[in-house]
C-alpha atoms as a PDB file:
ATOM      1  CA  UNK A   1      22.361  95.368 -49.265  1.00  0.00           C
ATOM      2  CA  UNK A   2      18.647  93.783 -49.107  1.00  0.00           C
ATOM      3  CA  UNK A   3      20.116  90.534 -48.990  1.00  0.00           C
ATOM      4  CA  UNK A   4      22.300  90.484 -46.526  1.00  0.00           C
ATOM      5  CA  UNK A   5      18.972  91.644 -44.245  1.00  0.00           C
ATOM      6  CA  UNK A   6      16.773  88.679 -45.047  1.00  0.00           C
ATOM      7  CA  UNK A   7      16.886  85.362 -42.528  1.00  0.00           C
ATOM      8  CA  UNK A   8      19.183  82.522 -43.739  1.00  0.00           C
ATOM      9  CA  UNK A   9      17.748  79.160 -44.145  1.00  0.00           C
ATOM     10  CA  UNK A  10      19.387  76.793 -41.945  1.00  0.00           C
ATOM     11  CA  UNK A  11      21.833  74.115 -43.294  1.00  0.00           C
ATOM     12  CA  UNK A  12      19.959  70.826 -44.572  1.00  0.00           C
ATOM     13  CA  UNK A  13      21.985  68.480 -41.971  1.00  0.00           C
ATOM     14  CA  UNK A  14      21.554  70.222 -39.403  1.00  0.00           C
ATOM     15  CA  UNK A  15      19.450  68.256 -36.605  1.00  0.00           C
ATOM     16  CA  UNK A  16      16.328  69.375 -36.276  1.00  0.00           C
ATOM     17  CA  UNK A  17      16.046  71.402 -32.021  1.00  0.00           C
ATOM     18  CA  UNK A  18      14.556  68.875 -29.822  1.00  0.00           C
ATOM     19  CA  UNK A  19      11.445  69.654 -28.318  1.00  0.00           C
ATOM     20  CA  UNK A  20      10.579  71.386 -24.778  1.00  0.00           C
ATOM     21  CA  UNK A  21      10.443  68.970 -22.007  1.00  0.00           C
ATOM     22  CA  UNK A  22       7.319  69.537 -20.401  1.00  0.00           C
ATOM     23  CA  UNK A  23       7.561  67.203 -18.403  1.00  0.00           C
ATOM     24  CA  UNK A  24       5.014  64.673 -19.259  1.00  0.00           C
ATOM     25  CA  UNK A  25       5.128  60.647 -20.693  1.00  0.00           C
ATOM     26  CA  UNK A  26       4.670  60.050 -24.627  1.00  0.00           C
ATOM     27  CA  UNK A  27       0.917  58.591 -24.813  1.00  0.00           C
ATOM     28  CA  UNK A  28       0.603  54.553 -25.596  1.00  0.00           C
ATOM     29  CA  UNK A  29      -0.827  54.168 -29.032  1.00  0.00           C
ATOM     30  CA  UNK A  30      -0.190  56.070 -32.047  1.00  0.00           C
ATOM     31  CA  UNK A  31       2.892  58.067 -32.414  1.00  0.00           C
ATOM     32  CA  UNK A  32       4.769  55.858 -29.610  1.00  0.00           C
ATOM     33  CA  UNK A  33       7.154  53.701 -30.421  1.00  0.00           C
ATOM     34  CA  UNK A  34       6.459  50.374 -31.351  1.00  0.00           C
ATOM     35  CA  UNK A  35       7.779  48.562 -28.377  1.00  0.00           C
ATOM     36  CA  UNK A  36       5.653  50.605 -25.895  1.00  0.00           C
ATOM     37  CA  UNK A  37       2.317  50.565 -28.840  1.00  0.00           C
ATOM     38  CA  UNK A  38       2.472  46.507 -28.415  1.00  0.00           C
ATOM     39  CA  UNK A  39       2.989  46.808 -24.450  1.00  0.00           C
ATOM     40  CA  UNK A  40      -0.176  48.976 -24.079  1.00  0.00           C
ATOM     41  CA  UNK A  41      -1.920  46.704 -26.526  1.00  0.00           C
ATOM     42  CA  UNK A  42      -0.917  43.152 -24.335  1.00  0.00           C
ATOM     43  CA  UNK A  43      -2.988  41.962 -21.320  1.00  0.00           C
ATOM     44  CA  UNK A  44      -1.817  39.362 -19.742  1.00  0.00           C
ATOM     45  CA  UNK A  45      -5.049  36.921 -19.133  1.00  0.00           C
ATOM     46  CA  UNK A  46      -4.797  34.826 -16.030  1.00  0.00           C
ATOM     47  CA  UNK A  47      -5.173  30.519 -16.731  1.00  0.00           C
ATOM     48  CA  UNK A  48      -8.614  29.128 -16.043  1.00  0.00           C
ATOM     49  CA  UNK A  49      -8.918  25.507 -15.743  1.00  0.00           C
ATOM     50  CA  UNK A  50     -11.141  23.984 -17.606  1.00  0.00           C
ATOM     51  CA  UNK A  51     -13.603  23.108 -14.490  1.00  0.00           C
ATOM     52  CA  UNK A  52     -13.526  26.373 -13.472  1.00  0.00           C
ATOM     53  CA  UNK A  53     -14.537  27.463 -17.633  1.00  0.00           C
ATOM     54  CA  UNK A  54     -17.710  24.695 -16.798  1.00  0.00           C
ATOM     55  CA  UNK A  55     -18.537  26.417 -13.678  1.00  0.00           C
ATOM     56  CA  UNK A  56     -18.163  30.170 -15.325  1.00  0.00           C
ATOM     57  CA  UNK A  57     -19.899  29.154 -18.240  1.00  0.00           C
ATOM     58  CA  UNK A  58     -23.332  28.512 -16.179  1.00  0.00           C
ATOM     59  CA  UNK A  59     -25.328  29.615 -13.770  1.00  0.00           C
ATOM     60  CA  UNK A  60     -24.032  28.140 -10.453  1.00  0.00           C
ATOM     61  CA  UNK A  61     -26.916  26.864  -8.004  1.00  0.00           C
ATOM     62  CA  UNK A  62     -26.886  28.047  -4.420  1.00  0.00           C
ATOM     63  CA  UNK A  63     -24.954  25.845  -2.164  1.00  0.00           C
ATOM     64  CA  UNK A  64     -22.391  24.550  -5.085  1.00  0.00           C
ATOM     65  CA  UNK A  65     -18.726  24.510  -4.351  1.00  0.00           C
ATOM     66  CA  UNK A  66     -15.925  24.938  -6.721  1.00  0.00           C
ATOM     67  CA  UNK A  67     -14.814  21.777  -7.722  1.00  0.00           C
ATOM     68  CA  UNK A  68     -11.477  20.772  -6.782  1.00  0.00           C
ATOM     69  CA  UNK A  69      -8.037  22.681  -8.245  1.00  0.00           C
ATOM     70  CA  UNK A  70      -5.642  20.306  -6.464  1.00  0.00           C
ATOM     71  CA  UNK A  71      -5.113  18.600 -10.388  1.00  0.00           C
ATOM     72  CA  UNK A  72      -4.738  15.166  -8.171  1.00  0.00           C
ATOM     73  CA  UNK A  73      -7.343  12.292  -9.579  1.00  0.00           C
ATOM     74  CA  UNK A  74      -8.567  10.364  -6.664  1.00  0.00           C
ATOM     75  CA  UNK A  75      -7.388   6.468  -6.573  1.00  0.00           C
ATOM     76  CA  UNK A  76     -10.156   4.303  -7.206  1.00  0.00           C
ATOM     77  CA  UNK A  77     -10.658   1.143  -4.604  1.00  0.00           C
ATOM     78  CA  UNK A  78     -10.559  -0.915  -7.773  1.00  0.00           C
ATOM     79  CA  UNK A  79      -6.960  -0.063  -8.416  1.00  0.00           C
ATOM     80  CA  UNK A  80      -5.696  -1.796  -4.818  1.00  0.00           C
ATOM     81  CA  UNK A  81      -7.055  -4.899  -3.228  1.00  0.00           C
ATOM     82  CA  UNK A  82      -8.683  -5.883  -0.018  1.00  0.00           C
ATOM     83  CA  UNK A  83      -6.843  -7.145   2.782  1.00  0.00           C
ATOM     84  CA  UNK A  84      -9.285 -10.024   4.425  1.00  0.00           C
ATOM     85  CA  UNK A  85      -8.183 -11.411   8.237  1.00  0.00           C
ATOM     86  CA  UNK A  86      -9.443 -15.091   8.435  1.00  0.00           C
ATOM     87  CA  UNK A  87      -9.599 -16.976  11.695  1.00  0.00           C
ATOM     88  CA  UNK A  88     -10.244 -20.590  11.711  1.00  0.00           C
ATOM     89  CA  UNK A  89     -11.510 -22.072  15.005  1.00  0.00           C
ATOM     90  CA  UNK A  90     -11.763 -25.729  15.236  1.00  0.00           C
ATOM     91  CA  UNK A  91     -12.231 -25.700  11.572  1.00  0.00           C
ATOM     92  CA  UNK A  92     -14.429 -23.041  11.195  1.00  0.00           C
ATOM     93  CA  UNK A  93     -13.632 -19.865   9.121  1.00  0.00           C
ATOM     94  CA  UNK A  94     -14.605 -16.509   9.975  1.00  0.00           C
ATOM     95  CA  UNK A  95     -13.676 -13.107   8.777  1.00  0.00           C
ATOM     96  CA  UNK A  96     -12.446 -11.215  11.249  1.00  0.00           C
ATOM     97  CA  UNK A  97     -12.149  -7.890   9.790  1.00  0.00           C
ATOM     98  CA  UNK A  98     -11.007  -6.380   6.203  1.00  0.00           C
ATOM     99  CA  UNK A  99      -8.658  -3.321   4.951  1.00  0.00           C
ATOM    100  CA  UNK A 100      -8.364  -1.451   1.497  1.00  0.00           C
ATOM    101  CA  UNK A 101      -4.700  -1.253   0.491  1.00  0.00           C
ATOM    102  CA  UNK A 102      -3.961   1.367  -2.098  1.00  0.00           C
ATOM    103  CA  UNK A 103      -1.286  -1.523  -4.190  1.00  0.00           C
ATOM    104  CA  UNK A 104      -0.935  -3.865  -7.025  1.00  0.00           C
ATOM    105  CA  UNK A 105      -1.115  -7.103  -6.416  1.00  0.00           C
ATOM    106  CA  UNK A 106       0.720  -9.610  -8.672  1.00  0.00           C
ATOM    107  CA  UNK A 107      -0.366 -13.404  -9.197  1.00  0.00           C
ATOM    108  CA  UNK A 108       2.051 -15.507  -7.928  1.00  0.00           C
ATOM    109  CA  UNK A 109       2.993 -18.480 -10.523  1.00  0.00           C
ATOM    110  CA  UNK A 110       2.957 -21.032  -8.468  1.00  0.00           C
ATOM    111  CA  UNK A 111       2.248 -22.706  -4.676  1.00  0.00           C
ATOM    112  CA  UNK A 112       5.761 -22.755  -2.630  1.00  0.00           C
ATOM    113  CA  UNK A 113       4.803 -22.798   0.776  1.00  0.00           C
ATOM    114  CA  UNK A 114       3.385 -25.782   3.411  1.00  0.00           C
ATOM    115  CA  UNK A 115       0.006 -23.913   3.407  1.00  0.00           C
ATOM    116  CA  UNK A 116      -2.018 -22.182   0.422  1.00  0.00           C
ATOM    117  CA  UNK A 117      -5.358 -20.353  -0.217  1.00  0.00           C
ATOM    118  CA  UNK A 118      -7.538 -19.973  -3.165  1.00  0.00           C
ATOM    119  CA  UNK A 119     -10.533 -17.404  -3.863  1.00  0.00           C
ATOM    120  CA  UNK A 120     -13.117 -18.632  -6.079  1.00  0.00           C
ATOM    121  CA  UNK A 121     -16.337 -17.114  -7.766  1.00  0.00           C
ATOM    122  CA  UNK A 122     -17.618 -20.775  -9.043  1.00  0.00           C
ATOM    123  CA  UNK A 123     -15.267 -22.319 -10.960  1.00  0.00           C
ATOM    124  CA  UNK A 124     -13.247 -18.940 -11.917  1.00  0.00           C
ATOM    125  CA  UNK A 125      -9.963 -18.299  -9.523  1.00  0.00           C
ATOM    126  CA  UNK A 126      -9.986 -14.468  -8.443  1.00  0.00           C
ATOM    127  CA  UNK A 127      -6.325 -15.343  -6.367  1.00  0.00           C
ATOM    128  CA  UNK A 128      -4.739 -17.824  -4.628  1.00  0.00           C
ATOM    129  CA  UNK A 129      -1.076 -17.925  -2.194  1.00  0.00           C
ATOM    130  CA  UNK A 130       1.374 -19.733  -0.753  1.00  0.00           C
ATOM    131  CA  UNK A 131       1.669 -19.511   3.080  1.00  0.00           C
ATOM    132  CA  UNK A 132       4.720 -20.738   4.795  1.00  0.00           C
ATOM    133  CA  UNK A 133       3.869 -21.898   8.241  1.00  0.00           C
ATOM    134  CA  UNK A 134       0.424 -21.578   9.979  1.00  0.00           C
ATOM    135  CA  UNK A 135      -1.097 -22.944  12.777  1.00  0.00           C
ATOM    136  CA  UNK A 136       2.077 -24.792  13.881  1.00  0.00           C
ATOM    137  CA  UNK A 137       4.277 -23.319  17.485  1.00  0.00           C
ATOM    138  CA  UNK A 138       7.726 -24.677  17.012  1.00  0.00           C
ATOM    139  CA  UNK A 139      10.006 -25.434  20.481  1.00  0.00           C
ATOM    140  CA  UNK A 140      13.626 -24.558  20.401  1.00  0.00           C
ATOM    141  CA  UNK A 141      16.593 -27.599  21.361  1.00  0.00           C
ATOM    142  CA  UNK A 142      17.994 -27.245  24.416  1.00  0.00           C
ATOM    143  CA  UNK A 143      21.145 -28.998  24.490  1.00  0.00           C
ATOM    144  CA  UNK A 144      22.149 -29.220  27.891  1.00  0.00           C
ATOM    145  CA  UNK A 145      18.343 -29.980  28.992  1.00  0.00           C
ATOM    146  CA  UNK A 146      16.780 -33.414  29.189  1.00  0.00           C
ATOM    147  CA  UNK A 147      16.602 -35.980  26.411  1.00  0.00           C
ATOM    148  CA  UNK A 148      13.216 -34.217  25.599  1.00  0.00           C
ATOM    149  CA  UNK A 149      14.458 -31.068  24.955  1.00  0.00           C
ATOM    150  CA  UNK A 150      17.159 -32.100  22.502  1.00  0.00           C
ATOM    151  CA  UNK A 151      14.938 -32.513  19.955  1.00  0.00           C
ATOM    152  CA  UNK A 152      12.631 -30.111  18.043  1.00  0.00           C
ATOM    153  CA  UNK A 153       8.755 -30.313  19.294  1.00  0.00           C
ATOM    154  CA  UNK A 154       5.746 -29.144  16.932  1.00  0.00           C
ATOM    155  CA  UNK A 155       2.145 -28.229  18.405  1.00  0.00           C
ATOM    156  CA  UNK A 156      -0.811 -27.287  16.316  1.00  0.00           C
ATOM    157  CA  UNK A 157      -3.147 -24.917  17.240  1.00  0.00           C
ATOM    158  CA  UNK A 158      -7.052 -25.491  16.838  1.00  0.00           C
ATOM    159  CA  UNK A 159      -7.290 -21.449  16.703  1.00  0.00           C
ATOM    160  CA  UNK A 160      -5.136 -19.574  14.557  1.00  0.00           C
ATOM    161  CA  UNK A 161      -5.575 -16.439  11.524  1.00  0.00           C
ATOM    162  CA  UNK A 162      -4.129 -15.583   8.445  1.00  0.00           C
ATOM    163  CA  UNK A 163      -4.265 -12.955   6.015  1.00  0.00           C
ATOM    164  CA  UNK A 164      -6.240 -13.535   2.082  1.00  0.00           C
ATOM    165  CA  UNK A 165      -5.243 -10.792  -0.360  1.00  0.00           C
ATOM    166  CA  UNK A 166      -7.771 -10.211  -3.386  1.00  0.00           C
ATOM    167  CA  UNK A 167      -7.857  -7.890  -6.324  1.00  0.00           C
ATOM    168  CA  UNK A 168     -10.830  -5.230  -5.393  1.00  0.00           C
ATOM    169  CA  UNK A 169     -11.594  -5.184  -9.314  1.00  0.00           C
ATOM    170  CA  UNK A 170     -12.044  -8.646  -8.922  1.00  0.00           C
ATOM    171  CA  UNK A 171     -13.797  -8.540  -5.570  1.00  0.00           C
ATOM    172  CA  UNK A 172     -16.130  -5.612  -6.791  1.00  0.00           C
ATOM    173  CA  UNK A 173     -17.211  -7.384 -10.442  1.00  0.00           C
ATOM    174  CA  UNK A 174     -18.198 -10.938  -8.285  1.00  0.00           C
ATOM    175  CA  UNK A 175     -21.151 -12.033  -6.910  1.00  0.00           C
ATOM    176  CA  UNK A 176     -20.131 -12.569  -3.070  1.00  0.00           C
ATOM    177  CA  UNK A 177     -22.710 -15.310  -2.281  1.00  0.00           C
ATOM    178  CA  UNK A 178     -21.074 -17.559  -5.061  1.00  0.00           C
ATOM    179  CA  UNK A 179     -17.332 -16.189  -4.128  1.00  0.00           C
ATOM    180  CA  UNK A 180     -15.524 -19.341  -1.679  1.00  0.00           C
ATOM    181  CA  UNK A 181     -11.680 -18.874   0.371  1.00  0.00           C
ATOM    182  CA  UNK A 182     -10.547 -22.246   0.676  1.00  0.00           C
ATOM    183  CA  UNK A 183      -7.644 -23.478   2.418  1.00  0.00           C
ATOM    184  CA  UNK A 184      -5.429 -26.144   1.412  1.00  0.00           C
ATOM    185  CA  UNK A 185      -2.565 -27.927   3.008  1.00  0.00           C
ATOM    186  CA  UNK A 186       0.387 -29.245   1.296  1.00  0.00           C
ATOM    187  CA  UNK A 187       0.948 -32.795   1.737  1.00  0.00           C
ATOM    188  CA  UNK A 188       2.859 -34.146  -1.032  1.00  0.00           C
ATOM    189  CA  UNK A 189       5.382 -31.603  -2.792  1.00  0.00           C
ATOM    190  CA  UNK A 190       5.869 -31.428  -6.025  1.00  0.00           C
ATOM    191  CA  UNK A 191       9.053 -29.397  -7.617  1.00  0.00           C
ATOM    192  CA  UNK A 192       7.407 -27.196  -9.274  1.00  0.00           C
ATOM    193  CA  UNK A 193       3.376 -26.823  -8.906  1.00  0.00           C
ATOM    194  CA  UNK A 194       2.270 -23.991 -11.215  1.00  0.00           C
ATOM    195  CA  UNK A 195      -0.741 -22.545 -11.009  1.00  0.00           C
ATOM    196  CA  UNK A 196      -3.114 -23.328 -14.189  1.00  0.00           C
ATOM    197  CA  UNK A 197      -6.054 -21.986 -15.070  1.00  0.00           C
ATOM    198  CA  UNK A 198      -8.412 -24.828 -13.384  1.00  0.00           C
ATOM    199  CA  UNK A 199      -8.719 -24.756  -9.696  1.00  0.00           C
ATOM    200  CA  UNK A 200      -5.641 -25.903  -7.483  1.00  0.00           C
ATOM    201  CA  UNK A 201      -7.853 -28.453  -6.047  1.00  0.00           C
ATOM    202  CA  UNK A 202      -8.822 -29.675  -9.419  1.00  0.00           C
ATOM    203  CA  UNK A 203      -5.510 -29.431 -10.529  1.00  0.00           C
ATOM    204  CA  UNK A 204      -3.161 -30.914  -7.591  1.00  0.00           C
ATOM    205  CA  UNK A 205      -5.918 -33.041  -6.354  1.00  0.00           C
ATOM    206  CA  UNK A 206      -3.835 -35.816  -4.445  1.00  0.00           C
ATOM    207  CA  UNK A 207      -1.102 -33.241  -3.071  1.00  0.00           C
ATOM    208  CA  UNK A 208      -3.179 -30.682  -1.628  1.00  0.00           C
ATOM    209  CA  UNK A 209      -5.674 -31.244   1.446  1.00  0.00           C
ATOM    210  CA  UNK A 210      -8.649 -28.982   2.410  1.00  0.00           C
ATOM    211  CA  UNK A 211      -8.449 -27.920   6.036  1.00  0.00           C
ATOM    212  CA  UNK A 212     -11.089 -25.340   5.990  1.00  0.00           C
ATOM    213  CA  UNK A 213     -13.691 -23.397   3.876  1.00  0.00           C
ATOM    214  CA  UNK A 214     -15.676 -20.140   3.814  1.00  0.00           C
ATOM    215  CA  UNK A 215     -18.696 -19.957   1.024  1.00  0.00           C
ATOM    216  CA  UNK A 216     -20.169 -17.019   0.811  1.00  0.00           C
ATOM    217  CA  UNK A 217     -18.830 -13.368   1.545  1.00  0.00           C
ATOM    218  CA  UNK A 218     -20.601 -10.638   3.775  1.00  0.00           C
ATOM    219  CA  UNK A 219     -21.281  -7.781   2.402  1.00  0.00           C
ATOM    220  CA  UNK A 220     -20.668  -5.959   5.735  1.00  0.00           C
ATOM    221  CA  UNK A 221     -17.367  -7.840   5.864  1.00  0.00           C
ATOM    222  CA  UNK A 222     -15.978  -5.423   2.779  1.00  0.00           C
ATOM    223  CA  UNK A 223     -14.456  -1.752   3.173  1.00  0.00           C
ATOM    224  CA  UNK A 224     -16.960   0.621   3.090  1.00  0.00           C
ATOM    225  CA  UNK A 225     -15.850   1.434  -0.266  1.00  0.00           C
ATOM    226  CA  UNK A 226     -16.807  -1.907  -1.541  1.00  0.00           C
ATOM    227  CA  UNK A 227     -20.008  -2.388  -0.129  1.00  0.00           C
ATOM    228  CA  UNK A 228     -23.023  -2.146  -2.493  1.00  0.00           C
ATOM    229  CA  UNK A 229     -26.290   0.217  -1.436  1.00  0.00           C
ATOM    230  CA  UNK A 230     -29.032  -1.689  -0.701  1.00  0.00           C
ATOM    231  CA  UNK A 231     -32.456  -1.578  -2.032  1.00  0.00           C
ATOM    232  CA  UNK A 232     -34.743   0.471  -0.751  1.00  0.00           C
ATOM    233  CA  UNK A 233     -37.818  -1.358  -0.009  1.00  0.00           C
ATOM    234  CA  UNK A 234     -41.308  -0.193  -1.858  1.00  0.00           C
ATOM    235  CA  UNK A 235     -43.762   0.773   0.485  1.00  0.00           C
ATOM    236  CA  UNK A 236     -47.384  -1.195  -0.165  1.00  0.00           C
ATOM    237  CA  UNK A 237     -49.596   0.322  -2.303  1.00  0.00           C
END
């Protein structure tokens, strides 16, 4: 019969014949799947900090570095103090040298050693300490020795050095002709001698003695990083 000769149309569920391989990848875009459409879409943009978005965004001039990418901020000598080595020679006070220490340093409340400094800008206390023992060579007892030695001996030296600690915020803001190191010597002890806010030889006049003074600061006796530029002199006109 004429039917039985025409082509029979495939069943409805049947799944569809997959096509050829040929071989070749699916383009990105459209007609990929959506997973691998986003993935050709992303770019991944490296991080630019924002000095190097400064930099990029103008012209650079000839000679200029990048600046730095370590992320570290420098410390600034204001944050530490200055670490001054006094002499005293016969009286005399003398700086010897100075250091820049990268620290706090913390007020103590009050004088508990023999021996105690103050640094002053007028009548305005930048810091003052407490020093234990200074100036002073100590002998040991010797028992079995001579009636002498069997008791302790004290000799003061006319030279000797200590160390003044002061805030470099403090030190930087002052004006060093006007800023005075004073040392004092404890003579009569109190229990407890706080510091105020008026100077410790205002303050404890009758218990503390002045041994020696400095007025006046070098500049050339600060860390580089303290010293001020000087002015450049005008030429005549």
């Amino acid at each position: 019969m004429a039917r039985d000769r025409l082509p029979m149309k495939p069943a409805a569920d049947a799944p569809a014949a997959a096509p050829p391989a040929t071989g070749r990848r699916r383009p990105k875009g459209k007609g990929a799947p959506p997973s691998q459409a986003i993935r050709g879409k992303m770019r991944l943009k490296p991080k630019v900090s924002k000095s190097l978005k400064r930099v990029r965004g103008r012209a650079r001039k000839p000679g200029e570095s990048l600046p730095d990418q370590s992320g570290l901020r420098p410390v600034q000598p204001e944050e530490g103090y200055v670490r001054l080595r006094i002499r005293v020679d016969d009286g005399d006070m003398s700086i010897i040298d100075s250091t820049m220490v990268d620290s706090t340093l913390a007020q103590p409340p009050a004088i508990h050693g023999d021996f105690a400094y103050e640094v002053t800008e007028g009548g305005r206390r930048l810091y003052c300490d407490s020093i234990p023992d200074l100036g002073v060579i100590r002998s040991f007892v010797n028992p079995d020795g001579p009636l002498e030695e069997r008791q302790h001996h004290s000799y003061e030296q006319s030279v000797y050095e200590f160390v003044v600690r002061v805030p470099a915020r403090e030190l930087a803001g002052a004006s060093l002709p006007q800023v005075a190191i004073a040392l004092y010597r404890v003579k009569e002890r109190r229990p407890q001698m706080m510091l105020t806010a008026r100077p410790v030889a205002v303050e404890y006049e009758r218990e503390l003695r002045e041994v020696s003074r400095l007025d006046g600061i070098p500049g050339r006796a600060l860390p580089p990083s303290l010293r001020r530029p000087r002015a450049k002199s005008q030429g005549k006109r």
